[in-house]
C-alpha atoms as a PDB file:
ATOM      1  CA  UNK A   1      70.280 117.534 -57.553  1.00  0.00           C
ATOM      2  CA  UNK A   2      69.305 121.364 -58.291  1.00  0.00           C
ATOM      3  CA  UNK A   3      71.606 123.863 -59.115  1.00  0.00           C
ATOM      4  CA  UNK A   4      70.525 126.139 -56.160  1.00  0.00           C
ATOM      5  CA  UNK A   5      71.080 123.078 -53.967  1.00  0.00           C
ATOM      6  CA  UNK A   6      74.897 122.738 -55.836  1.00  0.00           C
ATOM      7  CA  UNK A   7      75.446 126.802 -55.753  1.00  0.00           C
ATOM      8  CA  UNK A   8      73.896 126.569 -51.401  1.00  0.00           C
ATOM      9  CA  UNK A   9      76.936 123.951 -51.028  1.00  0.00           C
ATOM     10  CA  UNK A  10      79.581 125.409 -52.686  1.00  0.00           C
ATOM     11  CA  UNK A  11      78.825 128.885 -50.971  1.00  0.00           C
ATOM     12  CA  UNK A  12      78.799 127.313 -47.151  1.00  0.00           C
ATOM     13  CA  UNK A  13      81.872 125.671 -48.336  1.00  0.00           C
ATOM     14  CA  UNK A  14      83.805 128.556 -49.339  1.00  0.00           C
ATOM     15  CA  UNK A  15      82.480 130.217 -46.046  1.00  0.00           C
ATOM     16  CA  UNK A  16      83.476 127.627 -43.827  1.00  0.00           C
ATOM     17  CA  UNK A  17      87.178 127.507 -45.620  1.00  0.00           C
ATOM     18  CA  UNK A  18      87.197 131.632 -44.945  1.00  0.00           C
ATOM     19  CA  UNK A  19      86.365 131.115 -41.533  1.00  0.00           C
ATOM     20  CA  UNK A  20      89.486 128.837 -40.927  1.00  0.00           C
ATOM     21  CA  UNK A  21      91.784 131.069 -42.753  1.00  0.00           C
ATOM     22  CA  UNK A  22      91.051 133.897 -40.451  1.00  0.00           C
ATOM     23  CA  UNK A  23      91.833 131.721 -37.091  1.00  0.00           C
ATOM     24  CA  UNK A  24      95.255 132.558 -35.530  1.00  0.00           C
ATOM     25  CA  UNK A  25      98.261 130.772 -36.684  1.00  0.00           C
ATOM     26  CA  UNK A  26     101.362 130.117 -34.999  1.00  0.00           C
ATOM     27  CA  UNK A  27     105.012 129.634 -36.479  1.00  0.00           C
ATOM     28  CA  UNK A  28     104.889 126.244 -35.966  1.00  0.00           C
ATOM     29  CA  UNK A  29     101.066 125.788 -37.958  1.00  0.00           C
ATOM     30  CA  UNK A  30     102.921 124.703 -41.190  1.00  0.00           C
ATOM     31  CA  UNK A  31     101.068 122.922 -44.240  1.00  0.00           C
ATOM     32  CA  UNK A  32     101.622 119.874 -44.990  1.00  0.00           C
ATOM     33  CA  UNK A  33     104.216 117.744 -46.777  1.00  0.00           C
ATOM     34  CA  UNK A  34     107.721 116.777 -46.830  1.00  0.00           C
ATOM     35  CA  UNK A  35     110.208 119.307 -45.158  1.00  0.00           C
ATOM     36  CA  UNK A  36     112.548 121.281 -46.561  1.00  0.00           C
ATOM     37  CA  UNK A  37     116.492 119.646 -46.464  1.00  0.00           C
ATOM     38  CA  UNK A  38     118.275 122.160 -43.525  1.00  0.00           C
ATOM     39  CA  UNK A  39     121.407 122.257 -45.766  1.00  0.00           C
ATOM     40  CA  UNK A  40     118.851 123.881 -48.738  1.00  0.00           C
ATOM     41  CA  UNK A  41     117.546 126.905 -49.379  1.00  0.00           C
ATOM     42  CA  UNK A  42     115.528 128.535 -46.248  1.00  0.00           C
ATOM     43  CA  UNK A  43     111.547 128.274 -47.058  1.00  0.00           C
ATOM     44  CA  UNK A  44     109.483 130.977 -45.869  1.00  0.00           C
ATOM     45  CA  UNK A  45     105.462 130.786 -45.019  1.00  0.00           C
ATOM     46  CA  UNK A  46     102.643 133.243 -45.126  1.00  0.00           C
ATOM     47  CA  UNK A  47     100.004 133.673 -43.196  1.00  0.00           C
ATOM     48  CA  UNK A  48      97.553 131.844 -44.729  1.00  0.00           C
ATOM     49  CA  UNK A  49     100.566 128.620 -44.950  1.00  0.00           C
ATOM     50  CA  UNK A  50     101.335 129.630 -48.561  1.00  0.00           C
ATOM     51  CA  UNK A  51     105.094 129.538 -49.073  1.00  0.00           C
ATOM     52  CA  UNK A  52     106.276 132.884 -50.097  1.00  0.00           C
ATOM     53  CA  UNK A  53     109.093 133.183 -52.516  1.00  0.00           C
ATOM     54  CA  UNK A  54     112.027 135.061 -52.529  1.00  0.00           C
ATOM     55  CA  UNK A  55     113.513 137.201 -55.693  1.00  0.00           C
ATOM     56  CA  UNK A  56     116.342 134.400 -55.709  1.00  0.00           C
ATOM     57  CA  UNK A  57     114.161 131.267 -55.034  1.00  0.00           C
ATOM     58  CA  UNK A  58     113.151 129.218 -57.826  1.00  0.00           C
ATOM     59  CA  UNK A  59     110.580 126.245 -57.641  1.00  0.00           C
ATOM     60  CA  UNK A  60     111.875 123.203 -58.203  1.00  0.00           C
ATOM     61  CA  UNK A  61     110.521 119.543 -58.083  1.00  0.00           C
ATOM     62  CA  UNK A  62     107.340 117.909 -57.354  1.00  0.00           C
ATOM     63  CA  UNK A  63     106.907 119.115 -53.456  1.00  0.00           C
ATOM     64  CA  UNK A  64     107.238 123.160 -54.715  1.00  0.00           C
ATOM     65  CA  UNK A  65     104.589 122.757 -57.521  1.00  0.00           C
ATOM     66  CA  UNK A  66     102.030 121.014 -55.140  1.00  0.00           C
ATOM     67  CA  UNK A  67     102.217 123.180 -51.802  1.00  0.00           C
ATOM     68  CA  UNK A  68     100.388 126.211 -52.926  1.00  0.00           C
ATOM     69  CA  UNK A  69      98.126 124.316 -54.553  1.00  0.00           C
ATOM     70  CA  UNK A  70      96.611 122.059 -51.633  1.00  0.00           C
ATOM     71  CA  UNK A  71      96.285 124.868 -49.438  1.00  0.00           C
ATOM     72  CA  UNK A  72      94.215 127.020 -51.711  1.00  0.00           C
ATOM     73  CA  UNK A  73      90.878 127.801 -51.422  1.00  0.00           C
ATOM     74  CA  UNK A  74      89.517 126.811 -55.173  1.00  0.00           C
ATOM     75  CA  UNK A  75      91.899 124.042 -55.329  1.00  0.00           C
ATOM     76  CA  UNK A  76      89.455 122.689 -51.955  1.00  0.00           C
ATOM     77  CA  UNK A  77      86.057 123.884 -53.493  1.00  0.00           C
ATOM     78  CA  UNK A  78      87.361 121.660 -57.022  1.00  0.00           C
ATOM     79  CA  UNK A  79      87.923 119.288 -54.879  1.00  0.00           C
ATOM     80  CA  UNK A  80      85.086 119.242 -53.065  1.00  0.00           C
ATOM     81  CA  UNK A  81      82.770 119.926 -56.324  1.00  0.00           C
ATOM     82  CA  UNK A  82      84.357 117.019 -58.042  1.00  0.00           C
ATOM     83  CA  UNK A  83      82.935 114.886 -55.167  1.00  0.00           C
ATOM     84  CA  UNK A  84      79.952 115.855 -54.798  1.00  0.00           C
ATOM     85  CA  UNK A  85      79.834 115.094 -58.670  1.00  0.00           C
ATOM     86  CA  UNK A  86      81.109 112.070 -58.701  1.00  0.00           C
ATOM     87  CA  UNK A  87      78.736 111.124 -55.482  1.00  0.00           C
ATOM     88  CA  UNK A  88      75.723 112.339 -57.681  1.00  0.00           C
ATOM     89  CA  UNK A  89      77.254 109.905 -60.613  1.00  0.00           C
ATOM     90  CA  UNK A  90      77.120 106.918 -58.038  1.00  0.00           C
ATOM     91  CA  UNK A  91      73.840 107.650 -57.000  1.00  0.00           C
ATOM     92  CA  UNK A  92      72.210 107.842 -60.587  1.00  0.00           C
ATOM     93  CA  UNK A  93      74.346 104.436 -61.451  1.00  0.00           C
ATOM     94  CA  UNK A  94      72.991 103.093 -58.336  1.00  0.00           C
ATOM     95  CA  UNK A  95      69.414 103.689 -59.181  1.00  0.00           C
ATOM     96  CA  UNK A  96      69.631 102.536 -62.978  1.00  0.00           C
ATOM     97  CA  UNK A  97      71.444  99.727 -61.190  1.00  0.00           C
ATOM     98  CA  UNK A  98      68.236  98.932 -58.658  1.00  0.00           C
ATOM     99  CA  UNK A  99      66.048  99.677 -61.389  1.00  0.00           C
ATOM    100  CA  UNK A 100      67.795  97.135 -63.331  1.00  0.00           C
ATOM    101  CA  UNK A 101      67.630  94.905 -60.226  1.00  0.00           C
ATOM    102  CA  UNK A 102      63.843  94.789 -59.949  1.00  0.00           C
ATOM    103  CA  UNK A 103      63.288  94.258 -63.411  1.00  0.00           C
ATOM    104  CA  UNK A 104      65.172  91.191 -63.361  1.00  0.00           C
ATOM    105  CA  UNK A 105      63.710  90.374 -60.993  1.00  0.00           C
ATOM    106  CA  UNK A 106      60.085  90.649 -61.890  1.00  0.00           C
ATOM    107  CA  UNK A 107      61.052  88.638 -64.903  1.00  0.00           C
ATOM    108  CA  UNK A 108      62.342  86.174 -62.928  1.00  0.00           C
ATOM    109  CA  UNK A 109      59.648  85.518 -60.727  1.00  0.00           C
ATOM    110  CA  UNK A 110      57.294  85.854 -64.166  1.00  0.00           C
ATOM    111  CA  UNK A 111      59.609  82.918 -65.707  1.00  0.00           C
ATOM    112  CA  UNK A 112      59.494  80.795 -62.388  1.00  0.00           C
ATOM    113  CA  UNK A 113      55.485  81.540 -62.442  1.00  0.00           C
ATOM    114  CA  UNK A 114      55.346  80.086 -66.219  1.00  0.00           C
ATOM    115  CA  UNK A 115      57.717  77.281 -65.893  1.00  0.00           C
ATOM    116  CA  UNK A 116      55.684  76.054 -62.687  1.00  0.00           C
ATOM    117  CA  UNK A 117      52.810  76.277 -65.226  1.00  0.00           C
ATOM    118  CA  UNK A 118      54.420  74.513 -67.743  1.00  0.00           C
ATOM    119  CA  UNK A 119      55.465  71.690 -65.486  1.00  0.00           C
ATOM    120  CA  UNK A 120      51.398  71.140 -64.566  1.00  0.00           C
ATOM    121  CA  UNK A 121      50.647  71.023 -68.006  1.00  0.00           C
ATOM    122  CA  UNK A 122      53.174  68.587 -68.717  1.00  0.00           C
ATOM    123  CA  UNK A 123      52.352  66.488 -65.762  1.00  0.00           C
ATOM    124  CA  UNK A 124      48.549  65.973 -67.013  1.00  0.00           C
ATOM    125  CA  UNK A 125      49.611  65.654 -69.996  1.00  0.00           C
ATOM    126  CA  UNK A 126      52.247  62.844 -68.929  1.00  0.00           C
ATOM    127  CA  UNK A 127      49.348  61.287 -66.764  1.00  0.00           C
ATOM    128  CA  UNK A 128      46.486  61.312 -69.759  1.00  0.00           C
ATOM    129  CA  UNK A 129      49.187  59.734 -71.707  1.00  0.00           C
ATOM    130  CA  UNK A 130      49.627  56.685 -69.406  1.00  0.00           C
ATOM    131  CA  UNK A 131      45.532  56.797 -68.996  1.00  0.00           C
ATOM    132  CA  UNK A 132      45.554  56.360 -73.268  1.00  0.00           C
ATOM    133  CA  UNK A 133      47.956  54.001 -72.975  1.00  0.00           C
ATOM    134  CA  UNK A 134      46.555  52.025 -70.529  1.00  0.00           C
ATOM    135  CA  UNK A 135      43.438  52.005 -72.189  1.00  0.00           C
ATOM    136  CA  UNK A 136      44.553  51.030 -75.411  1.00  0.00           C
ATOM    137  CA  UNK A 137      46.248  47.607 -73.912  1.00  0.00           C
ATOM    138  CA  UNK A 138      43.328  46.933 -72.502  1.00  0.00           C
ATOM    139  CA  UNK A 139      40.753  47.372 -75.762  1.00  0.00           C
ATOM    140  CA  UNK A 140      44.384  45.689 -77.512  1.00  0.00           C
ATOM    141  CA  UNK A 141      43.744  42.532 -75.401  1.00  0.00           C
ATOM    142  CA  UNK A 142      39.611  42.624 -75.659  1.00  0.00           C
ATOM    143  CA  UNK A 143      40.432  43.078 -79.596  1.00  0.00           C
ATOM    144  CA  UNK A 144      42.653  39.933 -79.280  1.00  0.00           C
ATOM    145  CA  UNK A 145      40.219  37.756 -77.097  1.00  0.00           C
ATOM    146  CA  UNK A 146      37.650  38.629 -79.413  1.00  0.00           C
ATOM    147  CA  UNK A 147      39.379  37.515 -82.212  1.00  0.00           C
ATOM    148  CA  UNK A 148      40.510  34.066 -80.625  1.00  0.00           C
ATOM    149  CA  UNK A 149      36.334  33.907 -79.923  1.00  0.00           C
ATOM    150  CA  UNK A 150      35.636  34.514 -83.168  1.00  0.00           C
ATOM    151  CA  UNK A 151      37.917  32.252 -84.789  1.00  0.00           C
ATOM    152  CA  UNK A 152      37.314  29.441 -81.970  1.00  0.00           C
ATOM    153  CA  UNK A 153      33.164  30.083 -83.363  1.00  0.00           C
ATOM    154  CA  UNK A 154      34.874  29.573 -87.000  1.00  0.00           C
ATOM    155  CA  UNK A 155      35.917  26.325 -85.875  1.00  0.00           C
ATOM    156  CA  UNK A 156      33.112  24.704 -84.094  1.00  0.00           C
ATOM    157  CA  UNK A 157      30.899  26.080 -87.302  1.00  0.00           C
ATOM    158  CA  UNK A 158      33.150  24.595 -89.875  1.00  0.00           C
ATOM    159  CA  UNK A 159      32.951  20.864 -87.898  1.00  0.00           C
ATOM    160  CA  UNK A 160      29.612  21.382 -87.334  1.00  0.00           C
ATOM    161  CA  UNK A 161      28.979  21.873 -91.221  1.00  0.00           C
ATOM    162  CA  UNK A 162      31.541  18.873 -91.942  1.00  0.00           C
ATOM    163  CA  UNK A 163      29.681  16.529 -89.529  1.00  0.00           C
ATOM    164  CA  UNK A 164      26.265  17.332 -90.942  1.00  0.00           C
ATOM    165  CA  UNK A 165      27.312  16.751 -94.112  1.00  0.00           C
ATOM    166  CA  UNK A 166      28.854  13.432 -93.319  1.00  0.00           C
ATOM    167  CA  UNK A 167      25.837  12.394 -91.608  1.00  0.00           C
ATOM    168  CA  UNK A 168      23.482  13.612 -94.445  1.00  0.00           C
ATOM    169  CA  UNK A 169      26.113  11.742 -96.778  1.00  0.00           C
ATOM    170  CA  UNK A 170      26.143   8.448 -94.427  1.00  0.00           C
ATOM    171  CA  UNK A 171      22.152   8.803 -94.404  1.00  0.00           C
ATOM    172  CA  UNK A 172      21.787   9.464 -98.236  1.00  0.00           C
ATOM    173  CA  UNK A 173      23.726   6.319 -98.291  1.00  0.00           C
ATOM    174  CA  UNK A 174      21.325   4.321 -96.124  1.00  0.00           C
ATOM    175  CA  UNK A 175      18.674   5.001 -98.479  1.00  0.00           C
ATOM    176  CA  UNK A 176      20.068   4.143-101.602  1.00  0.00           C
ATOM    177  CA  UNK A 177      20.605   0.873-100.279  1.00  0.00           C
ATOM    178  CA  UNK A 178      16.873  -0.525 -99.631  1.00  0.00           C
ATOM    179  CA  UNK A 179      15.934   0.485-103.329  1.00  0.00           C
ATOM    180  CA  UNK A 180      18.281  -2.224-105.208  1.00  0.00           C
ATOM    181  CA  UNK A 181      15.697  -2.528-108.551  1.00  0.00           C
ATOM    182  CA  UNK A 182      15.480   1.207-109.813  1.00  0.00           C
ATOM    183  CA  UNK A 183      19.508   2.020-110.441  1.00  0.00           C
ATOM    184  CA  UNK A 184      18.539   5.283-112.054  1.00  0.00           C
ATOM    185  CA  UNK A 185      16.312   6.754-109.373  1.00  0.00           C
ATOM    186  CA  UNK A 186      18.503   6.166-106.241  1.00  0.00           C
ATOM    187  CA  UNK A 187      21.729   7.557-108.059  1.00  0.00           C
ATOM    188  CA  UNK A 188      19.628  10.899-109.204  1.00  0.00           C
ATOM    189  CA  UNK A 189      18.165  11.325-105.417  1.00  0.00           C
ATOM    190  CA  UNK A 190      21.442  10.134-104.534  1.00  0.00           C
ATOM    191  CA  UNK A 191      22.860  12.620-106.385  1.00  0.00           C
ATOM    192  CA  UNK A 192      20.250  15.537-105.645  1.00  0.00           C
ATOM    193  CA  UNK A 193      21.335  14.866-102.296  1.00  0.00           C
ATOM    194  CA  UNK A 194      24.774  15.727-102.359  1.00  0.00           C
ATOM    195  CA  UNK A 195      24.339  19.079-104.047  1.00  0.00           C
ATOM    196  CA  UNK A 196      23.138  20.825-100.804  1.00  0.00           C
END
């Protein structure tokens, strides 16, 4: 708030608390506060509510210190400026406070926005991970059956190379029998014939 604004209020206030000092008072238009004891001391009032003192009178206590004060014009206008500051306090504190507010809450919504991105990402990432897995049971099974194909062809190779050789042993023995006279020459084809 500008000064002039600040100076414009405390001028129209001081006017307005003229205005009401000048209206008529009566004798029973008395300030304020607690009343005097009847047995004490008589209190006497001004015009403008003030209590007026007399040569003997003395002040004494809290109530005699505070009466001329709450009646008085500055005492009002301090009063009155002291609000209007500390209403000018609360509205800067409110605005830092708002300010505050929205920034928070732009980061919030930023946050939300990047965890709900985050959560996509980790969802296709969770899915591609059960698609690799997946596949990789199924190429550990094919590996597997291929393996008990291979070593089932193994097999049937190594009886097929243990029958042929029987039979090529059970015919090598055929002919060695029809050829009695020449010992030497059936045992060296005999023999020839079991190095393959």
């Amino acid at each position: 708030m500008s000064k002039k604004i600040h100076t414009l209020r405390s001028a129209t206030l001081a006017l307005v608390l003229g205005a009401c000092s000048f209206s008529d008072r009566t004798k029973t238009d008395l300030p304020t506060g607690p009343v005097p004891d009847a047995g004490g001391p008589q209190v006497l009032y001004a015009r403008d509510g003030s209590v007026v003192q007399g040569a003997g009178a003395t002040r004494n206590g809290p109530a005699a210190e505070r009466l001329p004060q709450e009646g008085s014009r500055t005492f009002m206008l301090e009063l009155y400026q002291k609000a209007i500051d500390e209403k000018e306090a609360l509205a800067l504190e409110i605005r830092n406070l708002e300010a505050t507010l929205a920034k928070s809450r732009s980061e919030l919504a930023a946050a939300l926005k990047e965890k709900d991105e985050l959560q996509k990402k980790h969802e296709a990432l969770e899915a591609e991970r059960v698609r690799l897995q997946d596949e990789s049971f199924e190429l550990s099974g094919r590996l597997v059956t291929a393996q008990i194909r291979r070593l089932e062809a193994e097999k049937i190779l190594l009886e097929s190379k243990i029958e042929w050789q029987r039979l090529e042993e059970k015919s090598a023995g055929e002919k060695q029998k029809p050829a009695p006279e020449h010992d030497e020459a059936p045992s060296k084809t005999g023999a020839e014939s079991r190095k393959p």
